[in-house]
N, C-alpha and C. Protein backbone atom coordinates (compact mmCIF):
# COMPACT_ATOMS: atom_id res chain seq x y z
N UNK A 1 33.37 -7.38 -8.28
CA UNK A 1 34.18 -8.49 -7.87
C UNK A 1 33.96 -8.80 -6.39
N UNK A 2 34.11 -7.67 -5.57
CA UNK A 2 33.67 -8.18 -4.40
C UNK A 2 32.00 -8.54 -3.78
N UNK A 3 30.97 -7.98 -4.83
CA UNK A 3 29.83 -8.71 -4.40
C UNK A 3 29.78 -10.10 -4.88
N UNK A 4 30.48 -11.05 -5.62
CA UNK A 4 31.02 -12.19 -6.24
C UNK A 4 31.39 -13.18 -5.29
N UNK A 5 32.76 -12.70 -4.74
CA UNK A 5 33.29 -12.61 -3.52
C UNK A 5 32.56 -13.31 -2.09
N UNK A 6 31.49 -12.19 -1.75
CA UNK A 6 30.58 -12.05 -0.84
C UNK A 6 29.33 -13.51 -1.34
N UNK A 7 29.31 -13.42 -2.93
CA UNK A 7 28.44 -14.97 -2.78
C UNK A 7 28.90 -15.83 -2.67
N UNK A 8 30.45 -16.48 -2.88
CA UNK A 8 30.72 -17.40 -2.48
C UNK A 8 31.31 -17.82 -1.35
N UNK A 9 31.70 -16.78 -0.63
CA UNK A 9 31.89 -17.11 0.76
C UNK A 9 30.24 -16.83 1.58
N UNK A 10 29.69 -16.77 1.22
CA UNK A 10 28.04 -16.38 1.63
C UNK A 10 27.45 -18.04 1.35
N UNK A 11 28.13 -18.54 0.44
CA UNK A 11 26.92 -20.61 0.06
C UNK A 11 28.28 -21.45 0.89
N UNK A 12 28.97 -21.03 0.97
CA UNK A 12 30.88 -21.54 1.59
C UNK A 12 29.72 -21.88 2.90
N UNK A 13 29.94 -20.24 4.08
CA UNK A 13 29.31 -20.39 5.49
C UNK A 13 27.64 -21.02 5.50
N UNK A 14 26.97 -20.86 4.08
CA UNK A 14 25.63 -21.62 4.85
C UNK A 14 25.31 -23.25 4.69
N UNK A 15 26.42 -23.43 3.86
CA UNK A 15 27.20 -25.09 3.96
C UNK A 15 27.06 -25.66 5.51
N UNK A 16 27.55 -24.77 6.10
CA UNK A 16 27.60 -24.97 7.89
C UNK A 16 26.98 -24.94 8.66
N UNK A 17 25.48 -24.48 7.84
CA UNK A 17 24.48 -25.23 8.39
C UNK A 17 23.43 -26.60 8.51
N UNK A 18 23.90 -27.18 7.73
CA UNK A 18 23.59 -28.49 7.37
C UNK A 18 24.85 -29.70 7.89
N UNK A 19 25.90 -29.17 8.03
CA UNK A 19 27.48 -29.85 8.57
C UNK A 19 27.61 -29.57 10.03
N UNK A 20 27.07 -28.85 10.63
CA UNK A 20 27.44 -28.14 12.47
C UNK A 20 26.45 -28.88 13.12
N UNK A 21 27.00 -29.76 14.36
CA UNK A 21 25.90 -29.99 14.86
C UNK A 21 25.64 -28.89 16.09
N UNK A 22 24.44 -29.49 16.45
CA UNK A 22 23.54 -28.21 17.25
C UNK A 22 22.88 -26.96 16.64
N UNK A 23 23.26 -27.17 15.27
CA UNK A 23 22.27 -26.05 14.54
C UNK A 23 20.47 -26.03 14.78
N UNK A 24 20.18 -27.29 14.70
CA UNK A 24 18.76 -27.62 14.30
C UNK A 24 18.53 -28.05 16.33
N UNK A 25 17.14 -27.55 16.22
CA UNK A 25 16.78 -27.81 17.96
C UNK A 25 16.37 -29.18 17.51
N UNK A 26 16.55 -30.53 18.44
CA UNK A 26 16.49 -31.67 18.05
C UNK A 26 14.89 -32.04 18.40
N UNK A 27 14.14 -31.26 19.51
CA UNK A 27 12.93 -31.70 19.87
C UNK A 27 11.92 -31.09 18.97
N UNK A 28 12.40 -30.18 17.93
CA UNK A 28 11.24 -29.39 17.15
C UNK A 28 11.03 -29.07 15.95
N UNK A 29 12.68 -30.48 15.18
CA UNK A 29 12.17 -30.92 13.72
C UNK A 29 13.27 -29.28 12.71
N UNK A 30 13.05 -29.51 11.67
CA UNK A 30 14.21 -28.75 10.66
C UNK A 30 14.04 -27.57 10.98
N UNK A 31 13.24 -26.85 10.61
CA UNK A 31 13.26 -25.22 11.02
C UNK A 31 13.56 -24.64 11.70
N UNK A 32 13.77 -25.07 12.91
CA UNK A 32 13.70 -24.73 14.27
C UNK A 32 15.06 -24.58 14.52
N UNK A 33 15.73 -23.21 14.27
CA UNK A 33 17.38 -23.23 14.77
C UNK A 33 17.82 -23.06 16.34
N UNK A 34 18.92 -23.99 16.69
CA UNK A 34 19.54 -23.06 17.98
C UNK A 34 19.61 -21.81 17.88
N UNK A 35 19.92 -21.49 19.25
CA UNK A 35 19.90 -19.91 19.92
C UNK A 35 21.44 -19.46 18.87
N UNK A 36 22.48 -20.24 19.82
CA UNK A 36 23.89 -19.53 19.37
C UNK A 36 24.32 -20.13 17.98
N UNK A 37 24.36 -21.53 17.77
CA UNK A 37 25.35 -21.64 16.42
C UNK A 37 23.98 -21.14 15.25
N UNK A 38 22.75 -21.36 15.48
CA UNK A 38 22.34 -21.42 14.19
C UNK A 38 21.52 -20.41 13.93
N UNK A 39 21.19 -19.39 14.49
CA UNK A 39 20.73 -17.87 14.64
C UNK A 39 22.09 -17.38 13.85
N UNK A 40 23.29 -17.60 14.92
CA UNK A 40 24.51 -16.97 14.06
C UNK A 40 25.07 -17.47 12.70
N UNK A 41 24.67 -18.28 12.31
CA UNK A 41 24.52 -18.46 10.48
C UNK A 41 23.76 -18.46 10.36
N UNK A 42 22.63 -17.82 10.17
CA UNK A 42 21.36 -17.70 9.92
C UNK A 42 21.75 -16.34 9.12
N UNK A 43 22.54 -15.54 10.12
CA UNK A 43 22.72 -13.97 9.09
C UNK A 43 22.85 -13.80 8.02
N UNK A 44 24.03 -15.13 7.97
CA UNK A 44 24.38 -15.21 6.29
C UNK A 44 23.19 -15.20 5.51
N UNK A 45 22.27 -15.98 5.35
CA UNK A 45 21.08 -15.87 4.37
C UNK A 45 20.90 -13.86 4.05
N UNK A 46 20.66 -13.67 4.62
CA UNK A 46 20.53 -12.02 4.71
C UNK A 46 21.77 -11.20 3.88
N UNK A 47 22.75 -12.04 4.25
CA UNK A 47 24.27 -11.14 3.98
C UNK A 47 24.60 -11.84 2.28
N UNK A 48 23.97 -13.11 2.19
CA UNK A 48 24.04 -13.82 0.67
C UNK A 48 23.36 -13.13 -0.25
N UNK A 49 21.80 -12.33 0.32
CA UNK A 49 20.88 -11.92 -0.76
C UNK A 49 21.37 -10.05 -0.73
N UNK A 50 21.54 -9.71 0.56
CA UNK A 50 22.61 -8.40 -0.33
C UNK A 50 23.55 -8.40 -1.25
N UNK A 51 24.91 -9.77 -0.87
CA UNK A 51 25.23 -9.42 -2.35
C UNK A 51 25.18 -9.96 -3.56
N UNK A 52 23.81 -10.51 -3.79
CA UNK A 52 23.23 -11.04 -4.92
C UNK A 52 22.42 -9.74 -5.72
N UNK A 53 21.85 -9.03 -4.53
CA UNK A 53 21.66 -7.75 -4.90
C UNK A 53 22.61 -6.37 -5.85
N UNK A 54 23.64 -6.89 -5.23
CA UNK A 54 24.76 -5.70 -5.82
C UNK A 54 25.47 -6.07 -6.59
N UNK A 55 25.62 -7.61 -6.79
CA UNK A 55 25.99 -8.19 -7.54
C UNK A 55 24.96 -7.59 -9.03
N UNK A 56 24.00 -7.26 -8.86
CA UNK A 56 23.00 -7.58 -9.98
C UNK A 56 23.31 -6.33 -10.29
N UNK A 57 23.29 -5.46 -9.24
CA UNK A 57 23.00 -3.75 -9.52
C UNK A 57 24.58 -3.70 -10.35
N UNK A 58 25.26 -3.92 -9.78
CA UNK A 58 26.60 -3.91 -10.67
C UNK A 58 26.61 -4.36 -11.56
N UNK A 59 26.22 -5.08 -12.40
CA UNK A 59 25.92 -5.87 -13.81
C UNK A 59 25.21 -4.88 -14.13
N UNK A 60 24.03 -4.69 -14.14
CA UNK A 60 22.90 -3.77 -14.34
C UNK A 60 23.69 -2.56 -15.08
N UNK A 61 24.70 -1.97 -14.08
CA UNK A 61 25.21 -1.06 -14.72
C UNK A 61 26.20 -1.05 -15.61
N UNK A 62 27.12 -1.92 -15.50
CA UNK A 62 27.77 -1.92 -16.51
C UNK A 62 27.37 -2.61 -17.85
N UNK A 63 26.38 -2.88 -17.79
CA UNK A 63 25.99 -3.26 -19.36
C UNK A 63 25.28 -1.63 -19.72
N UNK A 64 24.89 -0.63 -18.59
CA UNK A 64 24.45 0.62 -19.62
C UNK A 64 25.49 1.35 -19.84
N UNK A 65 27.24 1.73 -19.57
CA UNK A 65 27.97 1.92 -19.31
C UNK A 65 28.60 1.61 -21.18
């Protein structure tokens, strides 16, 4: 339940990167994140696919269970 949890508040915060301005550096096109707001949601991507991970591993197990 709480790796569940963790994905939807994990697509919730990376919503806020496409909605915040100053995410995207304006002279160097989409990829290109700011230093402070968009480095710091940037983690989330990282923190979404752990618990997609445990999310799975937890399924995983309770179907051998």
């Amino acid at each position: 339940m709480g790796s569940i949890g963790a994905i939807i508040m994990g697509f919730i915060t990376l919503n806020f990167l496409l909605t915040t301005p100053g995410v995207w550096q304006p002279n160097y096109g989409f990829p290109f994140l700011s230093a402070v707001p968009g480095q710091f949601l940037a983690k989330d991507l990282l923190l979404l696919g752990a618990a997609l991970w445990t999310a799975g591993e937890a399924l995983r197990a309770a179907n051998r269970g």
